[in-house]
N, C-alpha and C. Protein backbone atom coordinates (compact mmCIF):
# COMPACT_ATOMS: atom_id res chain seq x y z
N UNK A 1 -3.93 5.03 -62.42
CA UNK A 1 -4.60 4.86 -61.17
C UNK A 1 -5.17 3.44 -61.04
N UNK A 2 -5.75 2.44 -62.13
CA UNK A 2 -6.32 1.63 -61.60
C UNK A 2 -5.20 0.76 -62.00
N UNK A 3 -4.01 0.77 -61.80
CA UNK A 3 -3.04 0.04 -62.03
C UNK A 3 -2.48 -0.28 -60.60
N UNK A 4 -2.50 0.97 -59.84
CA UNK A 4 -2.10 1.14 -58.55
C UNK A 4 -3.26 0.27 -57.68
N UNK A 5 -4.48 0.43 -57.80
CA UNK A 5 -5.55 -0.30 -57.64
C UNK A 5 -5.69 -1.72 -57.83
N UNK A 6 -5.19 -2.04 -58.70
CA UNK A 6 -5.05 -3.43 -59.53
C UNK A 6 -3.73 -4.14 -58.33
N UNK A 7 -2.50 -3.61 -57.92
CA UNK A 7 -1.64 -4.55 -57.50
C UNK A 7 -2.24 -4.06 -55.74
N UNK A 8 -2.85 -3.04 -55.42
CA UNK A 8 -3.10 -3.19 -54.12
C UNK A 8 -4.18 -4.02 -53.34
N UNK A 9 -5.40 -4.43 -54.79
CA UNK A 9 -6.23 -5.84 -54.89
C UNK A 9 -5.31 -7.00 -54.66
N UNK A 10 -4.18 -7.14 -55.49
CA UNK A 10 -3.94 -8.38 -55.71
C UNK A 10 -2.72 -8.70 -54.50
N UNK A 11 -2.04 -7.32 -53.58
CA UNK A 11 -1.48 -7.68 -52.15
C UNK A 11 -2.38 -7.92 -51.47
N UNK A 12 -3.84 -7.48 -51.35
CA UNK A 12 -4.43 -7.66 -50.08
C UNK A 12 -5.19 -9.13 -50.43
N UNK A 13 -5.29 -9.87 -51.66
CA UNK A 13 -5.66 -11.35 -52.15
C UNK A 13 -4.96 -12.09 -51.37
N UNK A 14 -3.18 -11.90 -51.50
CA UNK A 14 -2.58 -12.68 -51.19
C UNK A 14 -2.31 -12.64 -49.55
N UNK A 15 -2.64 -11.41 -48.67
CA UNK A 15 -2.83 -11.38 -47.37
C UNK A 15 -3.70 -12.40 -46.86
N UNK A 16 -4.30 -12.14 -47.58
CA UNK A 16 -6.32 -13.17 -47.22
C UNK A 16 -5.74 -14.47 -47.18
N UNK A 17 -5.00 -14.75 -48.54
CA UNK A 17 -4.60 -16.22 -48.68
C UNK A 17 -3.73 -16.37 -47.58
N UNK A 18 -2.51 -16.37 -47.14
CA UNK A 18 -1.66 -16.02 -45.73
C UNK A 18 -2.24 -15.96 -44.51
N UNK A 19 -2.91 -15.42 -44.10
CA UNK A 19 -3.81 -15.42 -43.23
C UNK A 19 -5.05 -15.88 -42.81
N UNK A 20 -5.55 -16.92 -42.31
CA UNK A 20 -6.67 -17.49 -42.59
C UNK A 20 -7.18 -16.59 -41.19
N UNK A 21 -8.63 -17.20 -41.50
CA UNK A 21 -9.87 -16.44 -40.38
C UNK A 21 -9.52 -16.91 -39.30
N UNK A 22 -9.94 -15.89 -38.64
CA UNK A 22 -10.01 -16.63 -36.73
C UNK A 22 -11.41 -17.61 -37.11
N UNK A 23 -11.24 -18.81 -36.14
CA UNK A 23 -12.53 -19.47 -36.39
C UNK A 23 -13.28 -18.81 -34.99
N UNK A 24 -14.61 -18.69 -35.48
CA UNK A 24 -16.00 -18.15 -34.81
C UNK A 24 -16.74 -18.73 -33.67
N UNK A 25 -16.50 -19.37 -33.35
CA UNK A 25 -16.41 -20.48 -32.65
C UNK A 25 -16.82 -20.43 -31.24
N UNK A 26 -17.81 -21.09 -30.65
CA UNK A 26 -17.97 -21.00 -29.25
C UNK A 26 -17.21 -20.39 -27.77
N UNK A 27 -15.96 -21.38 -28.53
CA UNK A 27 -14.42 -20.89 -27.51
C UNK A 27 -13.20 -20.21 -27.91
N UNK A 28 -14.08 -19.53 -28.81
CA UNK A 28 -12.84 -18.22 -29.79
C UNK A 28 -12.18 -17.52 -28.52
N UNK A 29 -13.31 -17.03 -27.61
CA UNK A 29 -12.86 -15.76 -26.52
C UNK A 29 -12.22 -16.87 -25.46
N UNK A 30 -12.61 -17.92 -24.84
CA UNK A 30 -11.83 -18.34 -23.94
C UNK A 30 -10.25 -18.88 -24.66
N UNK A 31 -9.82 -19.55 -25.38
CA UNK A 31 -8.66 -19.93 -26.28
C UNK A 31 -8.43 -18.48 -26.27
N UNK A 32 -8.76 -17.37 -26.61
CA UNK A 32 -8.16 -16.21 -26.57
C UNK A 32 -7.56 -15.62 -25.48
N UNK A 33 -7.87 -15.88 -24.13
CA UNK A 33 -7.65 -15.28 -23.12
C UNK A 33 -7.07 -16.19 -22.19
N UNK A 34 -6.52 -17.62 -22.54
CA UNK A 34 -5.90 -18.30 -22.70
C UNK A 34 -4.49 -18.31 -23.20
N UNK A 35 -4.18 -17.78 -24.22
CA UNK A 35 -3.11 -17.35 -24.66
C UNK A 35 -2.86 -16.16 -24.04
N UNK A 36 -3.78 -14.91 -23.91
CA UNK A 36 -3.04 -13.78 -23.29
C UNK A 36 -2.79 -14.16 -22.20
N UNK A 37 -3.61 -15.04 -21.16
CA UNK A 37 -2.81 -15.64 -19.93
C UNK A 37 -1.54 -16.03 -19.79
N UNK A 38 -0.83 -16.95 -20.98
CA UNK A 38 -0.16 -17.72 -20.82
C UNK A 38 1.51 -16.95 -20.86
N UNK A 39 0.67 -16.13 -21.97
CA UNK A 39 2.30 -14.81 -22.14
C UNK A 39 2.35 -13.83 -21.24
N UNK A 40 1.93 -14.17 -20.06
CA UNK A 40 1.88 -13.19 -18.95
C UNK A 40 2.59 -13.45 -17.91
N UNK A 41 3.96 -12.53 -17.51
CA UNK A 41 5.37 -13.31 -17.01
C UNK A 41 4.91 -12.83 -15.60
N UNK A 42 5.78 -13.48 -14.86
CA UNK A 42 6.01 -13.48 -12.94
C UNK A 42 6.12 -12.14 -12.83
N UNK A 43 6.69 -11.13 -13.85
CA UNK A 43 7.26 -10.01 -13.43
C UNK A 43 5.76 -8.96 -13.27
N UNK A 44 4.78 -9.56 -14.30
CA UNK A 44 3.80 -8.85 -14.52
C UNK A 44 3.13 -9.57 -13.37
N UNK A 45 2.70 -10.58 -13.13
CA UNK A 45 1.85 -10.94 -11.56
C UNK A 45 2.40 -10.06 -10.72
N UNK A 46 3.82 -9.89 -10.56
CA UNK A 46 4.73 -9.31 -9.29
C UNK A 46 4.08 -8.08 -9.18
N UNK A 47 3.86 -7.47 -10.32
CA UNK A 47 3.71 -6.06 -10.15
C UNK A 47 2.49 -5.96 -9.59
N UNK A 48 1.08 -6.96 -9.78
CA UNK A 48 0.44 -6.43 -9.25
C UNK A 48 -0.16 -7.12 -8.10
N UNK A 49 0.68 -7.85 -7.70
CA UNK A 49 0.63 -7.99 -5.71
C UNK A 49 1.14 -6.79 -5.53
N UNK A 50 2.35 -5.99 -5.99
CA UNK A 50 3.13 -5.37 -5.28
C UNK A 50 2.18 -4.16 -5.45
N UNK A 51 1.19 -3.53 -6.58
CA UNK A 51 0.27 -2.67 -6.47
C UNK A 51 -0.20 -2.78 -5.32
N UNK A 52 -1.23 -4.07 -5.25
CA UNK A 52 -2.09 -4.39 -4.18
C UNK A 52 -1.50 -3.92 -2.43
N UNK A 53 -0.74 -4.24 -2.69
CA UNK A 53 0.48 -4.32 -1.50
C UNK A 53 0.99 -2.88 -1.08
N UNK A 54 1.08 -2.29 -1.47
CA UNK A 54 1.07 -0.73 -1.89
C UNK A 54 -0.22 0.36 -1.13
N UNK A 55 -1.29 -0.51 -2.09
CA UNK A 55 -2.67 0.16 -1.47
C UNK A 55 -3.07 -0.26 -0.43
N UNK A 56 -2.70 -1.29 0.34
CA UNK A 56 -3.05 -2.06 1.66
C UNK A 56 -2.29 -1.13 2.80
N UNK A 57 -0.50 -0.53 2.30
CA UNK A 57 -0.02 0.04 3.53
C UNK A 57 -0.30 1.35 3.13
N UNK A 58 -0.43 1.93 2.52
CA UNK A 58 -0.87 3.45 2.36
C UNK A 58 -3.06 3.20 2.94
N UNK A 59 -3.85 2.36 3.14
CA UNK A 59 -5.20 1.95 3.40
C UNK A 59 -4.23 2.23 5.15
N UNK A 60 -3.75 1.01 5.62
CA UNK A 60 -2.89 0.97 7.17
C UNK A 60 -2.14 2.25 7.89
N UNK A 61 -1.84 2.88 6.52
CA UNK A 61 -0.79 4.36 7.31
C UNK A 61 -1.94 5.73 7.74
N UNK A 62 -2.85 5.71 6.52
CA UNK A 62 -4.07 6.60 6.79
C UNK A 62 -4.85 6.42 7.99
N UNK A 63 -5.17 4.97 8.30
CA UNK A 63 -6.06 4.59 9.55
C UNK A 63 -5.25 4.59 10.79
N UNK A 64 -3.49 4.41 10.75
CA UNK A 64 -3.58 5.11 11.99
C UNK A 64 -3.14 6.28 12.40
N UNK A 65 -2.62 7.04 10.99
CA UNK A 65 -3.09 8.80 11.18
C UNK A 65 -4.24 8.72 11.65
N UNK A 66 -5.08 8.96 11.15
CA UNK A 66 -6.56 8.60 11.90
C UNK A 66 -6.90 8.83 13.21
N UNK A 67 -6.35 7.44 13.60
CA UNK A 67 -6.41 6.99 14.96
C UNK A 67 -5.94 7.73 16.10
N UNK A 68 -4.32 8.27 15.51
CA UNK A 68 -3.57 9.05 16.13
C UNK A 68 -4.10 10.33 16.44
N UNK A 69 -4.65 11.08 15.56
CA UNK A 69 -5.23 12.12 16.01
C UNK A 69 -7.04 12.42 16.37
N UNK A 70 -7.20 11.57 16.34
CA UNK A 70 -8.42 11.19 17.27
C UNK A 70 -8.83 11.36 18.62
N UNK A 71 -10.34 11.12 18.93
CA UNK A 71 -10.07 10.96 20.68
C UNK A 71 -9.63 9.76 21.47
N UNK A 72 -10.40 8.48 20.36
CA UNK A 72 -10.03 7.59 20.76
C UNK A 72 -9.09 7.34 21.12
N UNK A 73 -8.11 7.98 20.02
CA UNK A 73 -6.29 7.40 19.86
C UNK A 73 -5.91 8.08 21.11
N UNK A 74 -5.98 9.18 21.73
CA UNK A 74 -5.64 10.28 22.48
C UNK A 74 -5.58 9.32 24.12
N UNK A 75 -4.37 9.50 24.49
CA UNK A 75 -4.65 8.67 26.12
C UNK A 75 -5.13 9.10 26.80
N UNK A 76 -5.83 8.20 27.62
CA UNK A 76 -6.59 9.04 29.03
C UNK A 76 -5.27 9.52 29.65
N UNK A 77 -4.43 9.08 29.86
CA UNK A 77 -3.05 9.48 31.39
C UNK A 77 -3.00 10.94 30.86
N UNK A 78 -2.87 11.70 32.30
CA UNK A 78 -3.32 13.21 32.05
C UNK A 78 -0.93 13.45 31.02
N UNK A 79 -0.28 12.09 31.44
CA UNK A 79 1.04 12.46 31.29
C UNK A 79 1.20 12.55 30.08
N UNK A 80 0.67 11.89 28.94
CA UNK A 80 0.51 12.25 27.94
C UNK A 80 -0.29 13.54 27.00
N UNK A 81 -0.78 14.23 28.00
CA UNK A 81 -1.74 15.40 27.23
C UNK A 81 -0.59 17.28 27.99
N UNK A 82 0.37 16.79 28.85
CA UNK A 82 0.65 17.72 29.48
C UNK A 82 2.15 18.34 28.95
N UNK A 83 2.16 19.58 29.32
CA UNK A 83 3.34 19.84 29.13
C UNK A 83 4.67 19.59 29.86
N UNK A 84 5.71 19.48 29.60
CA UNK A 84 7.06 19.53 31.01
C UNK A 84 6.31 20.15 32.08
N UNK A 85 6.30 21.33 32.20
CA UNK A 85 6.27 22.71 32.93
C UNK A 85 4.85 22.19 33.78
N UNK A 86 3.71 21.87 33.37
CA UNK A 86 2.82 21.24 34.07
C UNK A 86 2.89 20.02 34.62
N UNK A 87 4.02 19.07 34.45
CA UNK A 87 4.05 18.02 35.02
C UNK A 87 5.03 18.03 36.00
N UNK A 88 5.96 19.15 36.31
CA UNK A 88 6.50 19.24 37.42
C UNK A 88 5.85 20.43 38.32
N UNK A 89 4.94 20.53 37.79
CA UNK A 89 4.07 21.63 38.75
C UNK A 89 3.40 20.70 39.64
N UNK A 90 2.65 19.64 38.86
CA UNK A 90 2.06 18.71 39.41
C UNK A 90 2.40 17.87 40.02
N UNK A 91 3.80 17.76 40.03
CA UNK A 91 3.98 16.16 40.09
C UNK A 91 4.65 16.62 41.96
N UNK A 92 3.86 15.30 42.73
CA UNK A 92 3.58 15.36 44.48
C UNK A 92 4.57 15.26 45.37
N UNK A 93 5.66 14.24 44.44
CA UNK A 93 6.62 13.81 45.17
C UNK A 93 7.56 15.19 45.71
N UNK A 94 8.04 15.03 46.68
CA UNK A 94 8.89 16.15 47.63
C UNK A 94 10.49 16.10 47.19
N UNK A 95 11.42 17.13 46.75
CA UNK A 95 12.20 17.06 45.81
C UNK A 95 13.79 16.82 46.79
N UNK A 96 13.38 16.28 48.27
CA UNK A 96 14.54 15.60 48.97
C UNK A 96 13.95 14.49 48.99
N UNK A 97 13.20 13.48 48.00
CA UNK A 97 13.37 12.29 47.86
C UNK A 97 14.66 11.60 47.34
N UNK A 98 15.27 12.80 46.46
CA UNK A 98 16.58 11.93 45.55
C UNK A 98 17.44 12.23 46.53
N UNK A 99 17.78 12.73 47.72
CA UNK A 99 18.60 12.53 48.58
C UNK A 99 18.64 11.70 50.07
N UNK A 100 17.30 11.29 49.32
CA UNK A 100 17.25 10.47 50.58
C UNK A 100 17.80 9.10 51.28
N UNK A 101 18.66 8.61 49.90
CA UNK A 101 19.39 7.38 50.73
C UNK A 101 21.28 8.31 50.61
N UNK A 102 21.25 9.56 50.58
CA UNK A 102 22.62 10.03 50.92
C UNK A 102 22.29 10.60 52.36
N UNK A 103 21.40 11.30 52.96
CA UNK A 103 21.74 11.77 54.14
C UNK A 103 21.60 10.38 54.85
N UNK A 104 22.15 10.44 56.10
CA UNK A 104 22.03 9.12 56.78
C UNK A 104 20.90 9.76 57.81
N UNK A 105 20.20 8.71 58.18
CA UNK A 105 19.04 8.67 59.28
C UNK A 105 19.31 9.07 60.87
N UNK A 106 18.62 9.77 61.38
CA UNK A 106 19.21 10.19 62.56
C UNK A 106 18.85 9.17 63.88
N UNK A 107 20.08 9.07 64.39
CA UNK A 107 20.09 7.99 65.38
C UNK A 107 18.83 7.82 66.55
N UNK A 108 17.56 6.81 66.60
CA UNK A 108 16.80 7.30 67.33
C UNK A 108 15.55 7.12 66.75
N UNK A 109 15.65 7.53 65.75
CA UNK A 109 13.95 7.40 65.12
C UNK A 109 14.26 6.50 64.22
């Protein structure tokens, strides 16, 4: 056992030696985040405009659901709130208007 002990001292010696310390240093964290900046590709910016971009039209599609079923959204013109069937009930015009440039006018008046 302390043989096994003995060479797993003397790998983790030679790690230490291999590896020197991070230095402690005022600008350890900025130099750090610096480098993770730097390995940070277009594809990864892309993604997150295209997040952003994402939550902006799903923010735009909700507000004018919204809107749409609202009162605001809702038109005053009664033509938009009515059915067919009520809008030719309503509607004033006299239904020999569409024949009115086929009959010809009677001579006189």
């Amino acid at each position: 056992m302390s043989d096994t002990n003995h060479a797993l001292d003397h790998l983790l010696a030679r790690y230490r030696a291999v590896t020197p310390d991070p230095d402690p240093g005022a600008g350890f964290m900025p130099a750090l985040w610096q480098r993770i900046e730097a390995r940070r590709s277009f594809a990864w910016k892309l993604r997150i405009y295209a997040r952003g971009l994402v939550s902006v039209a799903a923010a735009v599609c909700l507000a004018v659901t919204l809107f749409q079923f609202s009162p605001l959204g809702a038109a005053a013109d009664p033509f938009y709130n009515q059915t067919y069937l009520e809008t030719l009930r309503n509607d004033s015009s006299p239904e020999t208007l569409a024949y009115a440039a086929v009959v010809p006018a009677e001579p006189g008046q």
